[in-house]
PDB file of N, CA and C in Angstrom:
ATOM      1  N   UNK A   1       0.843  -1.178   0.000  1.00  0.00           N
ATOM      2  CA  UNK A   1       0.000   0.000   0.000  1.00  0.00           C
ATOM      3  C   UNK A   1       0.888   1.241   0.000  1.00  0.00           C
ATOM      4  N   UNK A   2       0.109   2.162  -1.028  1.00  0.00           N
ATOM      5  CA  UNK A   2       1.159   3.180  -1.058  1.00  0.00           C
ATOM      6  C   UNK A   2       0.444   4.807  -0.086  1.00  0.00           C
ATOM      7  N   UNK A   3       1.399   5.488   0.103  1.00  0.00           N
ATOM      8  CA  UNK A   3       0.724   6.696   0.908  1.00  0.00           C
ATOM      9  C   UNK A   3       1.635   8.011   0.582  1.00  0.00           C
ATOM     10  N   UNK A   4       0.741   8.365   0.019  1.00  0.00           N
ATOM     11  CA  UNK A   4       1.398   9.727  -0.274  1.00  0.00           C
ATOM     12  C   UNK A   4       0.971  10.921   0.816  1.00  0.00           C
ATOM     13  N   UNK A   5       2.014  12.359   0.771  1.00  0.00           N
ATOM     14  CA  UNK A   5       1.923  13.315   1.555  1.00  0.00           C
ATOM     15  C   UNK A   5       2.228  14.352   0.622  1.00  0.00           C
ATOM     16  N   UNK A   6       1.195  15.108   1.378  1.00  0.00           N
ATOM     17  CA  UNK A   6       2.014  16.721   0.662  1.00  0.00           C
ATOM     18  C   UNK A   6       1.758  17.479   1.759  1.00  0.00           C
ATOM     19  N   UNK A   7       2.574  18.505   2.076  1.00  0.00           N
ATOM     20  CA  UNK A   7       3.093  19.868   2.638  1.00  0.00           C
ATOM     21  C   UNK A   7       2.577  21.191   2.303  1.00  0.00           C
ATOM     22  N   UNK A   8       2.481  22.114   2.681  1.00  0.00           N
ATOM     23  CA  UNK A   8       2.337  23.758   2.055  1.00  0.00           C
ATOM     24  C   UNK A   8       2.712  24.258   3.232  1.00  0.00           C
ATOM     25  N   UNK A   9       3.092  24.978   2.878  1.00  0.00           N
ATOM     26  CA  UNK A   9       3.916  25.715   4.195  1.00  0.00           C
ATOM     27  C   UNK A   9       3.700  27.452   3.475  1.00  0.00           C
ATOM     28  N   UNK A  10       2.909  28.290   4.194  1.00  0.00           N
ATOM     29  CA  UNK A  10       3.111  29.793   4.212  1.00  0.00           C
ATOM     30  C   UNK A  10       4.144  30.245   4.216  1.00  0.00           C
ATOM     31  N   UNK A  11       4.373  31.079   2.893  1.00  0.00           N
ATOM     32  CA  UNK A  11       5.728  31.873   2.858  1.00  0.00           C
ATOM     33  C   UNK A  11       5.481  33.252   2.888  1.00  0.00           C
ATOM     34  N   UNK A  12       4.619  33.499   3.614  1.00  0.00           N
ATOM     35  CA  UNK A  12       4.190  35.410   3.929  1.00  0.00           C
ATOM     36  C   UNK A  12       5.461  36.077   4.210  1.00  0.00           C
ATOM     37  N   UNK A  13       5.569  35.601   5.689  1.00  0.00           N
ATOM     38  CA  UNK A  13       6.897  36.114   6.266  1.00  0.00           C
ATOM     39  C   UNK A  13       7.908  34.902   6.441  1.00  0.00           C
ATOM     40  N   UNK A  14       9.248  34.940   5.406  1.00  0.00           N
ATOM     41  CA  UNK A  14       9.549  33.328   5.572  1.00  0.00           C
ATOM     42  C   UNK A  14      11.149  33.874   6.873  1.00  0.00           C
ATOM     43  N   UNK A  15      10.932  35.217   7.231  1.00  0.00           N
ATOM     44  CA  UNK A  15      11.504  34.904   8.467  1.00  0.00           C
ATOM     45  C   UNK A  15      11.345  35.265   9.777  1.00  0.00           C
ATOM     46  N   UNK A  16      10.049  35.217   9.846  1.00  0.00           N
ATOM     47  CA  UNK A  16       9.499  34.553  10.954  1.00  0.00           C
ATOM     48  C   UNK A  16       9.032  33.052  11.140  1.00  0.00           C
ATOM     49  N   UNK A  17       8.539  33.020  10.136  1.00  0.00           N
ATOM     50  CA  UNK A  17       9.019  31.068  10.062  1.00  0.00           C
ATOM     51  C   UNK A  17      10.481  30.704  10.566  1.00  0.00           C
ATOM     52  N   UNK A  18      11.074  31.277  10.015  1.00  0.00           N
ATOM     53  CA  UNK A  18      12.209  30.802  10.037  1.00  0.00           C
ATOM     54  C   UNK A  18      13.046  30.808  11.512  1.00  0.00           C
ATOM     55  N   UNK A  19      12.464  32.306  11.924  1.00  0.00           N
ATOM     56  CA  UNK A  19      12.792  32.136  13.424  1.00  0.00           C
ATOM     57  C   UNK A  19      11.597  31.006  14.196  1.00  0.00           C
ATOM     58  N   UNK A  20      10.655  30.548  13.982  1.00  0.00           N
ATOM     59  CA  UNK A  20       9.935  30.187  14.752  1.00  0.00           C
ATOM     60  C   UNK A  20      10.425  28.521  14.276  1.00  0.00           C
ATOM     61  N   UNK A  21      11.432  28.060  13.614  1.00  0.00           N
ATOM     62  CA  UNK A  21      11.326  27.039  13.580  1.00  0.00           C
ATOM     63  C   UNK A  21      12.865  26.798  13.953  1.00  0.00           C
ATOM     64  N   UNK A  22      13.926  27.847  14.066  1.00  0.00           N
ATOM     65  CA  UNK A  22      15.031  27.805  14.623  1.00  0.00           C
ATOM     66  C   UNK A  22      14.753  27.977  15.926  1.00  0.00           C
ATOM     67  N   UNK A  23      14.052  28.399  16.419  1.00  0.00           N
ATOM     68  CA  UNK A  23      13.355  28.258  18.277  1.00  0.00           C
ATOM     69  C   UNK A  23      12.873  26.723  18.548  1.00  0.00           C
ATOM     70  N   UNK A  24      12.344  26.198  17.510  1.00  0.00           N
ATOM     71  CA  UNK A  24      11.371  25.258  17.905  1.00  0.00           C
ATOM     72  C   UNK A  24      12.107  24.143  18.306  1.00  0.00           C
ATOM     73  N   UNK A  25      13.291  24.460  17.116  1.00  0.00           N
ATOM     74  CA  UNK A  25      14.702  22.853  17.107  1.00  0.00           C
ATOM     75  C   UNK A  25      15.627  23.317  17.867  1.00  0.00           C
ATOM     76  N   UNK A  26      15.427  24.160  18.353  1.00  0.00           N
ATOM     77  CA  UNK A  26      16.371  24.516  19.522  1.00  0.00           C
ATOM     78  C   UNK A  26      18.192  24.971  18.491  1.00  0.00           C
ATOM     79  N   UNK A  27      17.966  25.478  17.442  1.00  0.00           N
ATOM     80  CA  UNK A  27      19.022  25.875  16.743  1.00  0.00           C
ATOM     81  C   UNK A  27      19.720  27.420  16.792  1.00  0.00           C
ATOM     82  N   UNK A  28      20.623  27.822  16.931  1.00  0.00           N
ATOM     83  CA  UNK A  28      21.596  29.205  16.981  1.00  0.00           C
ATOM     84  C   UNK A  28      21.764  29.549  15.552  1.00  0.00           C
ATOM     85  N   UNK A  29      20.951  30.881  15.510  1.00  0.00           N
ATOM     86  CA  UNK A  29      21.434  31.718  14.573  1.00  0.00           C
ATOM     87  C   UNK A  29      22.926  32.146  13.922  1.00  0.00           C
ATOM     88  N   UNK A  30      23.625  31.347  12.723  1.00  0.00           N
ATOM     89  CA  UNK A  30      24.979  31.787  12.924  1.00  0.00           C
ATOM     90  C   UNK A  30      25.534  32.997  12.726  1.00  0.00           C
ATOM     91  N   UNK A  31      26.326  33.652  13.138  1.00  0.00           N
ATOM     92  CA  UNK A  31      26.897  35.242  12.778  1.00  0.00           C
ATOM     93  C   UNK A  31      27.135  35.514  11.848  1.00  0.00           C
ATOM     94  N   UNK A  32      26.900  36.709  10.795  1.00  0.00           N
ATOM     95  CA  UNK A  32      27.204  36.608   9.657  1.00  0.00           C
ATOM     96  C   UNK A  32      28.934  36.693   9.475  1.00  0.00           C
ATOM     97  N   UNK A  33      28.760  37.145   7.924  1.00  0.00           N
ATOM     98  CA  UNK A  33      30.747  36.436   7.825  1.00  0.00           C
ATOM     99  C   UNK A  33      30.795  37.638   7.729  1.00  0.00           C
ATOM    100  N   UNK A  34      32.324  37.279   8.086  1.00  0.00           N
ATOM    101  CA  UNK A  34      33.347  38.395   8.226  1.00  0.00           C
ATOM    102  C   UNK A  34      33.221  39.556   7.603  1.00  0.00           C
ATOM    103  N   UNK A  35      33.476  40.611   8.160  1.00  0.00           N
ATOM    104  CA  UNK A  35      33.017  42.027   7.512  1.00  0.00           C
ATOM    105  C   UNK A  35      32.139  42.170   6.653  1.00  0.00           C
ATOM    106  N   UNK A  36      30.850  41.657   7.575  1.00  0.00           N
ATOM    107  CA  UNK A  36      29.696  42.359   7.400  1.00  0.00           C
ATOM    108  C   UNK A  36      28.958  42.321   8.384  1.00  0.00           C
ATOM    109  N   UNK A  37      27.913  43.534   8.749  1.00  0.00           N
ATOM    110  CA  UNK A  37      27.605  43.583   9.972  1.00  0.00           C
ATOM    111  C   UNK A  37      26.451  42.399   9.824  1.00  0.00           C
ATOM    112  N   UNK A  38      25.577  42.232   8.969  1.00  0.00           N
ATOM    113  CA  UNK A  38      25.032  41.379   9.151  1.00  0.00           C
ATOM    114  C   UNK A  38      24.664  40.430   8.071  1.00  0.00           C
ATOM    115  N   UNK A  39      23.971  39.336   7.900  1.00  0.00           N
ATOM    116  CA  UNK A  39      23.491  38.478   7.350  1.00  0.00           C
ATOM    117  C   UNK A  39      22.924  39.038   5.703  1.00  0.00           C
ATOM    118  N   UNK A  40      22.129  40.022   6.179  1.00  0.00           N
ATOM    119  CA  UNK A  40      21.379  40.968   4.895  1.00  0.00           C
ATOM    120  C   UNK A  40      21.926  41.414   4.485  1.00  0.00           C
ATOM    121  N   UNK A  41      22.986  41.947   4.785  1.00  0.00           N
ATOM    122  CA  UNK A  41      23.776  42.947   3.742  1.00  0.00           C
ATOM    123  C   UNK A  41      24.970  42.148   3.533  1.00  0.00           C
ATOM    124  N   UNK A  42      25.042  41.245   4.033  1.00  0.00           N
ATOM    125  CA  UNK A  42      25.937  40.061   3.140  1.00  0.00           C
ATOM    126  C   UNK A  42      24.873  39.633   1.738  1.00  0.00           C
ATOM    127  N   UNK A  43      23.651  39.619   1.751  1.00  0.00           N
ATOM    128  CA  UNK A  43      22.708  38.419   0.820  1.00  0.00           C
ATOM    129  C   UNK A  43      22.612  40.280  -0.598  1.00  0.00           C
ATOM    130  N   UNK A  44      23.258  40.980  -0.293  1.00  0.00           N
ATOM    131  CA  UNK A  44      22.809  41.989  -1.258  1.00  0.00           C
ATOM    132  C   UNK A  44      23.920  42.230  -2.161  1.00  0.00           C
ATOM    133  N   UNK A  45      23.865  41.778  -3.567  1.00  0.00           N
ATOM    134  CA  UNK A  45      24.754  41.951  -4.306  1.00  0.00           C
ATOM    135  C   UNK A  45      25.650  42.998  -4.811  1.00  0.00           C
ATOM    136  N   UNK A  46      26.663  42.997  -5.399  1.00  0.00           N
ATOM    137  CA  UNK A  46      27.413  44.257  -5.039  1.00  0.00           C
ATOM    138  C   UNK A  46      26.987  45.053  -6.524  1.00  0.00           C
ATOM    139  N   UNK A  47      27.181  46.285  -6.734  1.00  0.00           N
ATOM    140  CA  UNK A  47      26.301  47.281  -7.609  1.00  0.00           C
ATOM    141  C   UNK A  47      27.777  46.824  -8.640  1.00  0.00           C
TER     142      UNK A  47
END
């Protein structure tokens, strides 16, 4: 017998998900890299 699944998961705010599921697993946010103050302005490409 076979059993299938499917998922949907809300991507409104995907980081608050994201914090709410790095809380949930008990996981640490890692620091962003080196010279940059943070995470976001690491993910923003350079002009």
């Amino acid at each position: 017998m076979t059993v299938a699944w499917g998922i949907t998961v809300d991507r409104a705010d995907p980081g608050r998900l994201a914090a709410f599921w790095r809380e949930a697993l008990g996981y640490a946010a890692a620091p962003p890299p080196e010279g940059f103050p943070s995470r976001e302005e690491w993910l923003v490409p350079p002009p």
